[in-house]
PDB file of N, CA and C in Angstrom:
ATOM      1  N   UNK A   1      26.862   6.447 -17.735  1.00  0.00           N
ATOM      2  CA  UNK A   1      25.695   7.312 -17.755  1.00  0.00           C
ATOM      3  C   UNK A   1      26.172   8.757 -17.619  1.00  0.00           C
ATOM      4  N   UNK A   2      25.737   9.643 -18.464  1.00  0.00           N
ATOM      5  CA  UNK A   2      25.828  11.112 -18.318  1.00  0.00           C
ATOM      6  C   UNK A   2      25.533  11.760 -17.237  1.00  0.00           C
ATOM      7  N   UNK A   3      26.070  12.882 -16.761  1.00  0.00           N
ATOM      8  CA  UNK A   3      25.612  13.602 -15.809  1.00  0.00           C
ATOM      9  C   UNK A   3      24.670  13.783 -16.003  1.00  0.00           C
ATOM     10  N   UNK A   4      23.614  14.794 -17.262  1.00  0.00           N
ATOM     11  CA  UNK A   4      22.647  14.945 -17.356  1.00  0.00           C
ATOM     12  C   UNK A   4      21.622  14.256 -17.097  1.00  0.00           C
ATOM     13  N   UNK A   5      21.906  12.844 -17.295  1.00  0.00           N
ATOM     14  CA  UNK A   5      20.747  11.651 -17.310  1.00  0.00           C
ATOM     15  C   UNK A   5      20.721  11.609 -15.767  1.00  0.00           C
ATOM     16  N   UNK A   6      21.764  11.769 -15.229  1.00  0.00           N
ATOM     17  CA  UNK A   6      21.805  11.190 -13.792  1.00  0.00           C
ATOM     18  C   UNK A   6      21.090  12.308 -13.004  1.00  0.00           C
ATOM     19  N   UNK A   7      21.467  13.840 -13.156  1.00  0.00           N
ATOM     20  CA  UNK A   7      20.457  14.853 -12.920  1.00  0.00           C
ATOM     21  C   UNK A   7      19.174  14.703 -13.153  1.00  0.00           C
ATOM     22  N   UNK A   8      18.764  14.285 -14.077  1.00  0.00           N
ATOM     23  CA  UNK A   8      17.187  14.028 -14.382  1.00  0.00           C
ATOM     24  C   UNK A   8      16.350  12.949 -13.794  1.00  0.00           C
ATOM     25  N   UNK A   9      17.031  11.648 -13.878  1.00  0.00           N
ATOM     26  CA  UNK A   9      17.087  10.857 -12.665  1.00  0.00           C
ATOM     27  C   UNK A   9      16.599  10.864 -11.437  1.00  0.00           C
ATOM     28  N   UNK A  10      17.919  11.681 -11.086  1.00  0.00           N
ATOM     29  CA  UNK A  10      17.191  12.555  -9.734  1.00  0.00           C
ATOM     30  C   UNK A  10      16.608  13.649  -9.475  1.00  0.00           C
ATOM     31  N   UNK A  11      16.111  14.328 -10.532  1.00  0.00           N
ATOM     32  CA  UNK A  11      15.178  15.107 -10.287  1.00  0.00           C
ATOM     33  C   UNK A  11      13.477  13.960 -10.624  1.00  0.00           C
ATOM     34  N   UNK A  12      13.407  13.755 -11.336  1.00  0.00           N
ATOM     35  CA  UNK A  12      12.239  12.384 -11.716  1.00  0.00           C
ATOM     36  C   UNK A  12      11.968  11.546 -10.020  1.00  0.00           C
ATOM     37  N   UNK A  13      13.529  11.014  -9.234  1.00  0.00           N
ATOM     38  CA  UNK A  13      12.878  10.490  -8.210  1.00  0.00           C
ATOM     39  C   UNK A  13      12.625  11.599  -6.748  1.00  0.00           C
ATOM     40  N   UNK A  14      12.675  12.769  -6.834  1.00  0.00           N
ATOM     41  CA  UNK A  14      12.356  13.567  -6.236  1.00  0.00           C
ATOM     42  C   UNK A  14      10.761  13.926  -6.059  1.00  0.00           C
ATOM     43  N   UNK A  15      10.914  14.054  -7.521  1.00  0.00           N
ATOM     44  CA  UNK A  15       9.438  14.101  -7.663  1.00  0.00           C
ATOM     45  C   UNK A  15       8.518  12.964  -7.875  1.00  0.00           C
ATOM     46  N   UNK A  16       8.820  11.479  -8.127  1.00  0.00           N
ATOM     47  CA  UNK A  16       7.910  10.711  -7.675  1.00  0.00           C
ATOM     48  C   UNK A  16       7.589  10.596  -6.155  1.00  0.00           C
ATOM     49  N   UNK A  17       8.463  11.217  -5.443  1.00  0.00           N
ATOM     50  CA  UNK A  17       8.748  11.307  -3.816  1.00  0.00           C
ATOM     51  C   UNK A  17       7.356  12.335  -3.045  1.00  0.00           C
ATOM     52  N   UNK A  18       7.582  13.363  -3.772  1.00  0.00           N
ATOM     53  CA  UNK A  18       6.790  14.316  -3.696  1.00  0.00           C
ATOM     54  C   UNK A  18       5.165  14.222  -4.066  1.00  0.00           C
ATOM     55  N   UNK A  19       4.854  13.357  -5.074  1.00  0.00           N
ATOM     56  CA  UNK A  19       3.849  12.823  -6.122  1.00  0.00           C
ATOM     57  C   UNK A  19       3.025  12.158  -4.958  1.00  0.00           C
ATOM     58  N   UNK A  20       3.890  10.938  -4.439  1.00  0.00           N
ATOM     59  CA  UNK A  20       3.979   9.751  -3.640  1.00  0.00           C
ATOM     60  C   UNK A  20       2.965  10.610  -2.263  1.00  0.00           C
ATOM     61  N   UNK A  21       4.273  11.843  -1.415  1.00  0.00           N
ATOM     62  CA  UNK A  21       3.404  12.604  -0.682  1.00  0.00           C
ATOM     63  C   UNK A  21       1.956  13.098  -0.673  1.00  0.00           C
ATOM     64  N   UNK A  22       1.749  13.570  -2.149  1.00  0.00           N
ATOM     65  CA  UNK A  22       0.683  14.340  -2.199  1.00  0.00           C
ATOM     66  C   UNK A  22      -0.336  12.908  -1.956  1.00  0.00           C
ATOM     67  N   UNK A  23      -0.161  12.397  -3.153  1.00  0.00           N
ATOM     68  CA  UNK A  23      -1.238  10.747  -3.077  1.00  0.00           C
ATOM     69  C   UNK A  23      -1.602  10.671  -1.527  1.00  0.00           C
ATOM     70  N   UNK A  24      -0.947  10.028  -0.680  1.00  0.00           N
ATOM     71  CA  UNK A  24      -1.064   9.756   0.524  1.00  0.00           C
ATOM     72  C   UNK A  24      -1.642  10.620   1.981  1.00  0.00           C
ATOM     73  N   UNK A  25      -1.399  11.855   1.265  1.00  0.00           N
ATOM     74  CA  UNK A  25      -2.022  13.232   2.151  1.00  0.00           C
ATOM     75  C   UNK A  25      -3.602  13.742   1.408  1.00  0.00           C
ATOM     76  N   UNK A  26      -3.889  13.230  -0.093  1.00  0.00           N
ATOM     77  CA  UNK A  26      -4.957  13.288  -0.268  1.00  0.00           C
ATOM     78  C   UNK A  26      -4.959  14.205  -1.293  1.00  0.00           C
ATOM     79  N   UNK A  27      -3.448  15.831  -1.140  1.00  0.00           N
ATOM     80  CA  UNK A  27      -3.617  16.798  -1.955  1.00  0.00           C
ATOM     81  C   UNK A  27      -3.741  16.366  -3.623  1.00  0.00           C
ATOM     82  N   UNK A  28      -4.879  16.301  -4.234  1.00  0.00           N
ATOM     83  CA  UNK A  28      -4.776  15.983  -5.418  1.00  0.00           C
ATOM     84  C   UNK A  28      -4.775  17.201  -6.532  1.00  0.00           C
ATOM     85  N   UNK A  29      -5.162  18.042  -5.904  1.00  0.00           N
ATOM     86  CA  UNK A  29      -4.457  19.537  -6.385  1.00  0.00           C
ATOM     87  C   UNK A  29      -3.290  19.231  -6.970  1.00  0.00           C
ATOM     88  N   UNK A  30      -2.131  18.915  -6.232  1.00  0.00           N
ATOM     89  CA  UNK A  30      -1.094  19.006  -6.256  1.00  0.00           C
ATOM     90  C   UNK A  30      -0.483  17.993  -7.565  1.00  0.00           C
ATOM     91  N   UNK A  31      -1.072  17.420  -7.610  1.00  0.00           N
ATOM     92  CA  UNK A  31      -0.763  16.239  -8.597  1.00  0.00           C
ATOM     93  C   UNK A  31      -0.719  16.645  -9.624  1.00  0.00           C
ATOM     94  N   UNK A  32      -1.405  18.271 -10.122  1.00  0.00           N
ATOM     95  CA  UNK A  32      -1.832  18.381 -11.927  1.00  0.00           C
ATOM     96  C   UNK A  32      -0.278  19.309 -12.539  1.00  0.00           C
ATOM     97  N   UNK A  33       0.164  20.302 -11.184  1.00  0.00           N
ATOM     98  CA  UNK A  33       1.443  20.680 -11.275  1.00  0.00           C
ATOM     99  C   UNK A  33       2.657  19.318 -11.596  1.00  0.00           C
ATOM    100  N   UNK A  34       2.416  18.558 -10.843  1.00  0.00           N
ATOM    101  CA  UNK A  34       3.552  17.530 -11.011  1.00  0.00           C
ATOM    102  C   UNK A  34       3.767  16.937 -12.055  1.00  0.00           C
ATOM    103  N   UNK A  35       1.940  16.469 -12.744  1.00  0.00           N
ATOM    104  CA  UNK A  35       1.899  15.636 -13.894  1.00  0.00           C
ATOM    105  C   UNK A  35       2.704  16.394 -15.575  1.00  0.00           C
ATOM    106  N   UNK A  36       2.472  17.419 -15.234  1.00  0.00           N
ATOM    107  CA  UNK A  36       3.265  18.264 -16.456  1.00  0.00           C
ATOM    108  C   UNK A  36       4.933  18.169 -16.287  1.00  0.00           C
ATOM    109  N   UNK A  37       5.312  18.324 -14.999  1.00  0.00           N
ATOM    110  CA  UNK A  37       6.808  18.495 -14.965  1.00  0.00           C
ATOM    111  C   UNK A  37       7.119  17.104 -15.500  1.00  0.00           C
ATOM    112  N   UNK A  38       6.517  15.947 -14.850  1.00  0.00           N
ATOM    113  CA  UNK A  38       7.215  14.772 -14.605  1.00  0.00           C
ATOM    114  C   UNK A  38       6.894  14.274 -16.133  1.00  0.00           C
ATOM    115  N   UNK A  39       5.892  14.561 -17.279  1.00  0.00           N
ATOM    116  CA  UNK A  39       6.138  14.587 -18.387  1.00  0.00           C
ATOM    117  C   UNK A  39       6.985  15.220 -19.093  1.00  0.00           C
ATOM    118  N   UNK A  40       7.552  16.110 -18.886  1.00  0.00           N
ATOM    119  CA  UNK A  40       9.203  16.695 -19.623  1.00  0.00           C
ATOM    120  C   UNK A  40       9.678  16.128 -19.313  1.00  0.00           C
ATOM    121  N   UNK A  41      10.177  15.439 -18.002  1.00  0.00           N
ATOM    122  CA  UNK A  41      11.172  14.671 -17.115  1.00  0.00           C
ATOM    123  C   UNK A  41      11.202  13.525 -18.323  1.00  0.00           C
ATOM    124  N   UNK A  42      10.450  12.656 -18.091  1.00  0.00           N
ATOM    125  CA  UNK A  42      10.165  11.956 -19.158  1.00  0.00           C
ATOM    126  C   UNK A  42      10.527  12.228 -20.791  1.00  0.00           C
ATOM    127  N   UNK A  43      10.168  13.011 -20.966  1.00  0.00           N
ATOM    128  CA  UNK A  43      10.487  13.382 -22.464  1.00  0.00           C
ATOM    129  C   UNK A  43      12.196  13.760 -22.518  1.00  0.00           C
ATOM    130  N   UNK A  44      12.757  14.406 -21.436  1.00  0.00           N
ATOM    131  CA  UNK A  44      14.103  14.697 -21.654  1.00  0.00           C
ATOM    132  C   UNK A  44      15.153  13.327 -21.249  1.00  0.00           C
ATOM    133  N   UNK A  45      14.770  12.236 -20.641  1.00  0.00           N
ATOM    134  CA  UNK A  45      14.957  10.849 -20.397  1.00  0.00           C
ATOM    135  C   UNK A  45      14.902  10.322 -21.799  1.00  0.00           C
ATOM    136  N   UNK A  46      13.678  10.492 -22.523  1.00  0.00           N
ATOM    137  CA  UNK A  46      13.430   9.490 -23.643  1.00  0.00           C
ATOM    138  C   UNK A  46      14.421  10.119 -24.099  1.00  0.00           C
ATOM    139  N   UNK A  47      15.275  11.235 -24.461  1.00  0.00           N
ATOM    140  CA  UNK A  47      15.668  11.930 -25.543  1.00  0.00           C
ATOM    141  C   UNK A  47      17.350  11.655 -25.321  1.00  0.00           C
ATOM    142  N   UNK A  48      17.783  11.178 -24.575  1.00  0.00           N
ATOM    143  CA  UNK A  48      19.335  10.644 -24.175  1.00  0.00           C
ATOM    144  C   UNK A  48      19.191   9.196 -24.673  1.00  0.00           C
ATOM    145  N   UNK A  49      20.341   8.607 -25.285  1.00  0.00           N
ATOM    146  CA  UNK A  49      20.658   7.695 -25.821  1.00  0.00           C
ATOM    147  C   UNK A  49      21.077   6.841 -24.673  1.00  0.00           C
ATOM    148  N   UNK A  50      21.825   6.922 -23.893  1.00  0.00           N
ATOM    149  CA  UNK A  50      22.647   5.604 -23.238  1.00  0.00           C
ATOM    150  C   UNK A  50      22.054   6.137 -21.787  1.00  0.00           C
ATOM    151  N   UNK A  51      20.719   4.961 -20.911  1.00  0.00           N
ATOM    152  CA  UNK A  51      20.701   5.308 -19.360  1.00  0.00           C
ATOM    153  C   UNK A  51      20.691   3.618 -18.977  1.00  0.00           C
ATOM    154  N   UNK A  52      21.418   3.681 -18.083  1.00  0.00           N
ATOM    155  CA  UNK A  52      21.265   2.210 -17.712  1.00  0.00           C
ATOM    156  C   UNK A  52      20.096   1.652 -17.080  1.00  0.00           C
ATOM    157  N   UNK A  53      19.756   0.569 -17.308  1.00  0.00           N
ATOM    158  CA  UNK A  53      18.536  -0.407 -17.326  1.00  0.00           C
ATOM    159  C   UNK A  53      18.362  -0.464 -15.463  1.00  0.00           C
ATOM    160  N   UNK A  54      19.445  -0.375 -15.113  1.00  0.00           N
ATOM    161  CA  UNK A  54      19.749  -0.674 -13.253  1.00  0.00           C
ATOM    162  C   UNK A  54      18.907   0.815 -12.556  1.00  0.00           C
ATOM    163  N   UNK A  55      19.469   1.608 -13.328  1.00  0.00           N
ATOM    164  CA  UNK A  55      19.214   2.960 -12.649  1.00  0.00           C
ATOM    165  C   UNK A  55      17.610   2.942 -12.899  1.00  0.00           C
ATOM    166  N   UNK A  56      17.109   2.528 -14.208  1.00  0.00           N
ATOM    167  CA  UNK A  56      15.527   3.139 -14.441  1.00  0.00           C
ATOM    168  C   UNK A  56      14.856   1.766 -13.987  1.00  0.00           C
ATOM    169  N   UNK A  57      15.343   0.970 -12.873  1.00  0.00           N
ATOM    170  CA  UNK A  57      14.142   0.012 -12.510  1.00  0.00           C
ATOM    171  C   UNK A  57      14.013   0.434 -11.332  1.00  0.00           C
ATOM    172  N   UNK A  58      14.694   1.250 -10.433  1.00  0.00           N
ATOM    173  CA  UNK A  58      14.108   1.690  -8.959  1.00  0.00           C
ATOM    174  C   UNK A  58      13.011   2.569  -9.207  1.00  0.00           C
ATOM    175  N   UNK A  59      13.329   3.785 -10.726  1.00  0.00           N
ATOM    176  CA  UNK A  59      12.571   4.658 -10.404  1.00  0.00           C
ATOM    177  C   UNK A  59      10.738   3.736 -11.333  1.00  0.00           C
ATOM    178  N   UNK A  60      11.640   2.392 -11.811  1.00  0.00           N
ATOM    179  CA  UNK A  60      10.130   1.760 -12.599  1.00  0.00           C
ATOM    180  C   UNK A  60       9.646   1.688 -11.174  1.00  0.00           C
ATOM    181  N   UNK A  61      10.008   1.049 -10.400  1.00  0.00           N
ATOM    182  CA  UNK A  61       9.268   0.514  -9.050  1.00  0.00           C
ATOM    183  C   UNK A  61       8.420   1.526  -8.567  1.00  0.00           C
ATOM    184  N   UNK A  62       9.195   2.921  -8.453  1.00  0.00           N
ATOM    185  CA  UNK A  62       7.969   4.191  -7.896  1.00  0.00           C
ATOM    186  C   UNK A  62       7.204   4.397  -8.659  1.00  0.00           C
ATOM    187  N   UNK A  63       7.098   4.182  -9.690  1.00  0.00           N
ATOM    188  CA  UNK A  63       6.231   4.863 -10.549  1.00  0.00           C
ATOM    189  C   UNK A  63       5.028   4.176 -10.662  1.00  0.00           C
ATOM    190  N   UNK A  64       5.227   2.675 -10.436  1.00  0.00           N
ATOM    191  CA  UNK A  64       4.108   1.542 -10.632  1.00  0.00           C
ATOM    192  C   UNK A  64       3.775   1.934  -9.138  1.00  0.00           C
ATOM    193  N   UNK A  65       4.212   2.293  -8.320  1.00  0.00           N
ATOM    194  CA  UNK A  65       4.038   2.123  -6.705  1.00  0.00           C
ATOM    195  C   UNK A  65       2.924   3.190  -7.086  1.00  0.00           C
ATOM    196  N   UNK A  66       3.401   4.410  -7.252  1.00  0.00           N
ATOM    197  CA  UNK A  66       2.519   5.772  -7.283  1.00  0.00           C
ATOM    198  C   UNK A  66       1.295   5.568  -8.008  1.00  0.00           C
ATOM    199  N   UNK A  67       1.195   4.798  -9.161  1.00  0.00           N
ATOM    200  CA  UNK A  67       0.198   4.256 -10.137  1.00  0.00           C
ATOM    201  C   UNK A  67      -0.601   3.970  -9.453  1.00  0.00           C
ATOM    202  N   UNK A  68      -0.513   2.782  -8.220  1.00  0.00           N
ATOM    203  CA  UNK A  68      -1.251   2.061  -7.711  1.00  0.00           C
ATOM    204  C   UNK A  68      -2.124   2.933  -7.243  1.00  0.00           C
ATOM    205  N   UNK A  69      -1.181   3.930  -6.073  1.00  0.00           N
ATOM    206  CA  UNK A  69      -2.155   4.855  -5.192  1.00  0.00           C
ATOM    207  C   UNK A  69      -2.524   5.881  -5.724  1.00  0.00           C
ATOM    208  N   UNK A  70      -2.233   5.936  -7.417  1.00  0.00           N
ATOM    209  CA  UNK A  70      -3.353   7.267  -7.669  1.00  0.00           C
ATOM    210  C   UNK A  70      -4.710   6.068  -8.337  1.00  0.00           C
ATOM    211  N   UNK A  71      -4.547   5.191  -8.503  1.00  0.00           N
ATOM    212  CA  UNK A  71      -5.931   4.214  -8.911  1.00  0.00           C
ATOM    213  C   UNK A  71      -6.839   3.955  -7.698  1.00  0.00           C
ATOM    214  N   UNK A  72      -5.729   3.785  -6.710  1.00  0.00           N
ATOM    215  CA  UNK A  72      -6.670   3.670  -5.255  1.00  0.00           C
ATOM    216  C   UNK A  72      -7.747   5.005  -5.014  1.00  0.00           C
ATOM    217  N   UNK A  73      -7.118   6.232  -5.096  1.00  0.00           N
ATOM    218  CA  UNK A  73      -7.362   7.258  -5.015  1.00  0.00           C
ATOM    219  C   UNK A  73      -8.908   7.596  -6.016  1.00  0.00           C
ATOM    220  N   UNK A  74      -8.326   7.275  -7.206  1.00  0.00           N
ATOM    221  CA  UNK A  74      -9.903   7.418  -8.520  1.00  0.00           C
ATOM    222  C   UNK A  74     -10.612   6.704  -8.078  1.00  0.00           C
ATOM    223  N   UNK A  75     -10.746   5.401  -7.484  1.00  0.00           N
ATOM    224  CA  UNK A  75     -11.463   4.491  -6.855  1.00  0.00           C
ATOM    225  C   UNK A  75     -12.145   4.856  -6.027  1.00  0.00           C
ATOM    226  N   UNK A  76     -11.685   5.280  -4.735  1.00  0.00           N
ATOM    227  CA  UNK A  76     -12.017   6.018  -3.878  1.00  0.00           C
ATOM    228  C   UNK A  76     -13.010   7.145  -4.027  1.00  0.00           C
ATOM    229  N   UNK A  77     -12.725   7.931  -5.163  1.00  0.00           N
ATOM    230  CA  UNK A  77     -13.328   9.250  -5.872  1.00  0.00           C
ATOM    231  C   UNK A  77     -14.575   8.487  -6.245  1.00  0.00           C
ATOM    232  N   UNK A  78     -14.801   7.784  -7.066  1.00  0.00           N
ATOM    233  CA  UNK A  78     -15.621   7.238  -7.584  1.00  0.00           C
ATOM    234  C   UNK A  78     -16.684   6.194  -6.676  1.00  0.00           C
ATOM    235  N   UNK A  79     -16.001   5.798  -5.276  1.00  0.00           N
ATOM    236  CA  UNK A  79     -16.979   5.254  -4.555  1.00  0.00           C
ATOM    237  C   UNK A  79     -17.658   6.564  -3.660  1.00  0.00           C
ATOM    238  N   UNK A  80     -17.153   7.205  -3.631  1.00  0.00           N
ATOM    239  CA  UNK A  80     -17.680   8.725  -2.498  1.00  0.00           C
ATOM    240  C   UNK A  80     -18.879   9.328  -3.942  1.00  0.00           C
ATOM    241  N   UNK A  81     -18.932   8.977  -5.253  1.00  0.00           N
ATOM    242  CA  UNK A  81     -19.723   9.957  -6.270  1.00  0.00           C
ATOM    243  C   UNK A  81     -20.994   8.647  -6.398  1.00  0.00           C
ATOM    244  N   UNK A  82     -20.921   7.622  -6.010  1.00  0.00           N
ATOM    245  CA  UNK A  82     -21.976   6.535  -5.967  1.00  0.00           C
ATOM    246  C   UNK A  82     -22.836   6.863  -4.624  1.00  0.00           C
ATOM    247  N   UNK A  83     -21.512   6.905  -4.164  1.00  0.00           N
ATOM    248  CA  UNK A  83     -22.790   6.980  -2.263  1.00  0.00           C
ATOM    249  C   UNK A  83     -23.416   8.127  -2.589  1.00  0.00           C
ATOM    250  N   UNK A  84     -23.040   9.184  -2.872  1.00  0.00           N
ATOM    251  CA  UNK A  84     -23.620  10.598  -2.711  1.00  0.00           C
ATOM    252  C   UNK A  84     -24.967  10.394  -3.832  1.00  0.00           C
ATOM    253  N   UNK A  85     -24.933   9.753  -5.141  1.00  0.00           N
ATOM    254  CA  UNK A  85     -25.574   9.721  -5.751  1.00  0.00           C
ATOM    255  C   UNK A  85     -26.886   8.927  -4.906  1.00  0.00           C
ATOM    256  N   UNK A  86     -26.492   7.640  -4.400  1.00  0.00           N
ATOM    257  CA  UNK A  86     -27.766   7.405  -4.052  1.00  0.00           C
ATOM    258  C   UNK A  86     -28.130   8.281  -2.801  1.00  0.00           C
ATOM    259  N   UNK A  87     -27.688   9.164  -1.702  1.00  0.00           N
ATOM    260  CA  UNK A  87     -27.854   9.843  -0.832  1.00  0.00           C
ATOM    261  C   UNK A  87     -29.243  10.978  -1.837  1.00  0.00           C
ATOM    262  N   UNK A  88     -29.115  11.532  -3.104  1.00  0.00           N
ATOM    263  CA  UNK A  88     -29.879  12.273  -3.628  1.00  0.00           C
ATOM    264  C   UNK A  88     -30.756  11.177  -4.218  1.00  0.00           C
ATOM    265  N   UNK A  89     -31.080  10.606  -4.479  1.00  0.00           N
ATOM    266  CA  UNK A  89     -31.918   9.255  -4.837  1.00  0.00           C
ATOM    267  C   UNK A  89     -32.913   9.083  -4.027  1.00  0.00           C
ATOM    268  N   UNK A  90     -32.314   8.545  -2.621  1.00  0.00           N
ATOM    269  CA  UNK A  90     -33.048   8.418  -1.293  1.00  0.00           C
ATOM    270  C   UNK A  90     -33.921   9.802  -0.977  1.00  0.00           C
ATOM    271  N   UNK A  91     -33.084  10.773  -0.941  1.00  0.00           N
ATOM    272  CA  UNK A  91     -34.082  12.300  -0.922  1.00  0.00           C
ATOM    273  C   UNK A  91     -35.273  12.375  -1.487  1.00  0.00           C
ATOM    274  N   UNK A  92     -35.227  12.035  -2.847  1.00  0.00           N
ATOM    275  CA  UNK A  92     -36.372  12.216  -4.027  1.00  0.00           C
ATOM    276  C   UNK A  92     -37.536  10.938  -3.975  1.00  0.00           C
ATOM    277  N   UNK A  93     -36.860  10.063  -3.616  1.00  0.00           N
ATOM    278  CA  UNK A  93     -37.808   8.949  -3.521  1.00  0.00           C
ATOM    279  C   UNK A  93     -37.406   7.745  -2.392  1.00  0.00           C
ATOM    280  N   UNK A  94     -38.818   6.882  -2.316  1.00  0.00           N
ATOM    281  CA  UNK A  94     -38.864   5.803  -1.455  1.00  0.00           C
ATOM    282  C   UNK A  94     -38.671   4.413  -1.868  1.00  0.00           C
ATOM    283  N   UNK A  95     -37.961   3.838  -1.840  1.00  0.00           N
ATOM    284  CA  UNK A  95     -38.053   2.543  -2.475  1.00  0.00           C
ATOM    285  C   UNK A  95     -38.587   1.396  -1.457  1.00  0.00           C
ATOM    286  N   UNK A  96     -39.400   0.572  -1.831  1.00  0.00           N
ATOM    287  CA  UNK A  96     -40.397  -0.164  -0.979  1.00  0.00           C
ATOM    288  C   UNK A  96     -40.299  -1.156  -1.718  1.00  0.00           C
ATOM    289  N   UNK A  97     -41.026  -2.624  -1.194  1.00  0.00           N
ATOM    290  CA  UNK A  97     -41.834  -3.466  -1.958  1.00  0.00           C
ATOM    291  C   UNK A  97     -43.074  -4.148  -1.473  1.00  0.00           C
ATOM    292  N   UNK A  98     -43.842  -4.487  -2.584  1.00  0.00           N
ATOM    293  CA  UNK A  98     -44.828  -4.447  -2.006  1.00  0.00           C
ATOM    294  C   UNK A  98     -45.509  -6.282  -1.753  1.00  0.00           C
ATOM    295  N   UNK A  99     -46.742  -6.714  -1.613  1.00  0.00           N
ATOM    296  CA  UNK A  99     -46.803  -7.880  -1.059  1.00  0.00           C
ATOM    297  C   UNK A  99     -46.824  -9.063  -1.823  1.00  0.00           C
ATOM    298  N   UNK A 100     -46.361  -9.018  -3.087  1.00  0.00           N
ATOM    299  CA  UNK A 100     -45.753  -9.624  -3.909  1.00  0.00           C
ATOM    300  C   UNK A 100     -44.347  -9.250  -3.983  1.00  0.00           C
ATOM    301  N   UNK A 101     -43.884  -8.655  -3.379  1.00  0.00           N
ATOM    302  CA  UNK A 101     -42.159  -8.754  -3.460  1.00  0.00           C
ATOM    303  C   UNK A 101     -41.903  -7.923  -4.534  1.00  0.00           C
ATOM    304  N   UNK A 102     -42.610  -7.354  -5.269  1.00  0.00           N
ATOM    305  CA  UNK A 102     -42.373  -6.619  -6.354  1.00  0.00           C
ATOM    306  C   UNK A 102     -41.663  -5.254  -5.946  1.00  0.00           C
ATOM    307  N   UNK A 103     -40.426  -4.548  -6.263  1.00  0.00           N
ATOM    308  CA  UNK A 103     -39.852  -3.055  -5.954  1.00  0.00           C
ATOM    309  C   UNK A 103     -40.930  -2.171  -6.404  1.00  0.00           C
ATOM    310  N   UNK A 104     -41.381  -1.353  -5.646  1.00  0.00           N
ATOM    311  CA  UNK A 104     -41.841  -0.023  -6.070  1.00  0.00           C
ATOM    312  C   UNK A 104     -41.349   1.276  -5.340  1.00  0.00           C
ATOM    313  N   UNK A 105     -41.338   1.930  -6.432  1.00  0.00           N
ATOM    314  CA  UNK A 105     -40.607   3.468  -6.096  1.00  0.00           C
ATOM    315  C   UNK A 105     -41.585   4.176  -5.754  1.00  0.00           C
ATOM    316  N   UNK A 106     -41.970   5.215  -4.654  1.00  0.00           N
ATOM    317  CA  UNK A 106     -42.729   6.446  -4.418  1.00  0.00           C
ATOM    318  C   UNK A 106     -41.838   7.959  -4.085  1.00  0.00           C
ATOM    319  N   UNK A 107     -41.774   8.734  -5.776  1.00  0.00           N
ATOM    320  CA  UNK A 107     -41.357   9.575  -5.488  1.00  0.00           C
ATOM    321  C   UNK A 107     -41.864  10.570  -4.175  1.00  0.00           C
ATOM    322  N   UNK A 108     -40.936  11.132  -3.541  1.00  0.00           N
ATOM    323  CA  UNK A 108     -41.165  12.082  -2.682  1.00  0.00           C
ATOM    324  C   UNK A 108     -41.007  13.936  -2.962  1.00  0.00           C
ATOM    325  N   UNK A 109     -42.262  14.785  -3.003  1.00  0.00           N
ATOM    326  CA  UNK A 109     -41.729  15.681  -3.026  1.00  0.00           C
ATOM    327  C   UNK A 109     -40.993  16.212  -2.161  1.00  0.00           C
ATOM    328  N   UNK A 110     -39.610  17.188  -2.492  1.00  0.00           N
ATOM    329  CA  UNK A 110     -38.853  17.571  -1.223  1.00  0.00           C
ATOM    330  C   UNK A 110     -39.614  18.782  -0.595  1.00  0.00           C
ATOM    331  N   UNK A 111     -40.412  19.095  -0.858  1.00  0.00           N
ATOM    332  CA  UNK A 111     -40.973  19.855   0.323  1.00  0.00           C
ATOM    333  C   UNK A 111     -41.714  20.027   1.349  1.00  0.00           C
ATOM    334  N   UNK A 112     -42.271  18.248   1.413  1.00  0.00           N
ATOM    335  CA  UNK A 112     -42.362  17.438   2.111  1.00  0.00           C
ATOM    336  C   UNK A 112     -41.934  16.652   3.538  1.00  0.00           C
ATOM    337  N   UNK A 113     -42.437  16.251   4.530  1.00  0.00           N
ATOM    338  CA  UNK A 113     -41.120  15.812   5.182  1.00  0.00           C
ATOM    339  C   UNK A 113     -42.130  14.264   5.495  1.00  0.00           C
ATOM    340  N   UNK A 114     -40.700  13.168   5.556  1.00  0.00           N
ATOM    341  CA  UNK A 114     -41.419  11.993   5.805  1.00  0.00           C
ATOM    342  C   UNK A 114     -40.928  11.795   7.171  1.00  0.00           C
ATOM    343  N   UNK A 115     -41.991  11.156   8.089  1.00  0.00           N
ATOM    344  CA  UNK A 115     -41.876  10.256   9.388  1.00  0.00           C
ATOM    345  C   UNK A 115     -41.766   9.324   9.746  1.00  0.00           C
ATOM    346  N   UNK A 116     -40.377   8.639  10.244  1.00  0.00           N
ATOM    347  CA  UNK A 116     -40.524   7.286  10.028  1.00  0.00           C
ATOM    348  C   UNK A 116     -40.824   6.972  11.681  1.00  0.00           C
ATOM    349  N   UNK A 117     -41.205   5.778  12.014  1.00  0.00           N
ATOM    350  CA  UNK A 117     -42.049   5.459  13.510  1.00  0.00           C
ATOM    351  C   UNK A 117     -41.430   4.043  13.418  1.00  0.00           C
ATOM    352  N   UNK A 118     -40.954   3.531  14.553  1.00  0.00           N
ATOM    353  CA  UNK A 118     -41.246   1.849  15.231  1.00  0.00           C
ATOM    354  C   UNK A 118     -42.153   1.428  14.977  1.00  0.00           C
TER     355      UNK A 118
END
């Protein structure tokens, strides 16, 4: 393996290291800087002929690792944009049913205030 490859290498597992950090601390800021570098990284990897298969399965392992916890992460994103959604839902309206079991909605105006009692 070339020096070069082996430099890139380790610059690639530096920064899945770093990637890894941000994921886990939450900064997802940080992730849009990384995602550009670690695509050249990539592109200057694809572009060398001879890297051994040994060397690019530790850094396969981080990369599927990091995968995971940026899916955990969108997941996450996406369960916090459901709750909030129905949090503005609940604001605007009442959902009830009535003595047939049937759902009925009673919008609420918000300038309104409702009382709820025992």
């Amino acid at each position: 393996m070339s020096n070069e490859a082996h430099d890139l290498m380790d610059d690639l597992d530096d920064l899945l290291e770093t990637e890894r950090a941000a994921l886990l601390s939450g900064d997802l800021q940080k992730l849009t800087g990384l995602a550009k570098r670690k695509e050249a990284l990539f592109d200057a990897l694809n572009a060398i002929e001879h890297v051994q298969g040994d060397a690019l399965s530790l850094l396969d392992v981080k990369i599927k690792r990091n995968q995971d916890l940026l899916n955990s992460a969108l997941e996450g994103i996406r369960r916090v944009a459901k709750r909030m959604a129905a949090f503005r839902r609940v604001r605007a309206s009442l959902e009830t049913y009535d003595a047939t079991g049937a759902k009925k909605v009673i919008d609420i105006d918000p300038s309104t205030s409702l009382e709820k009692r025992a």
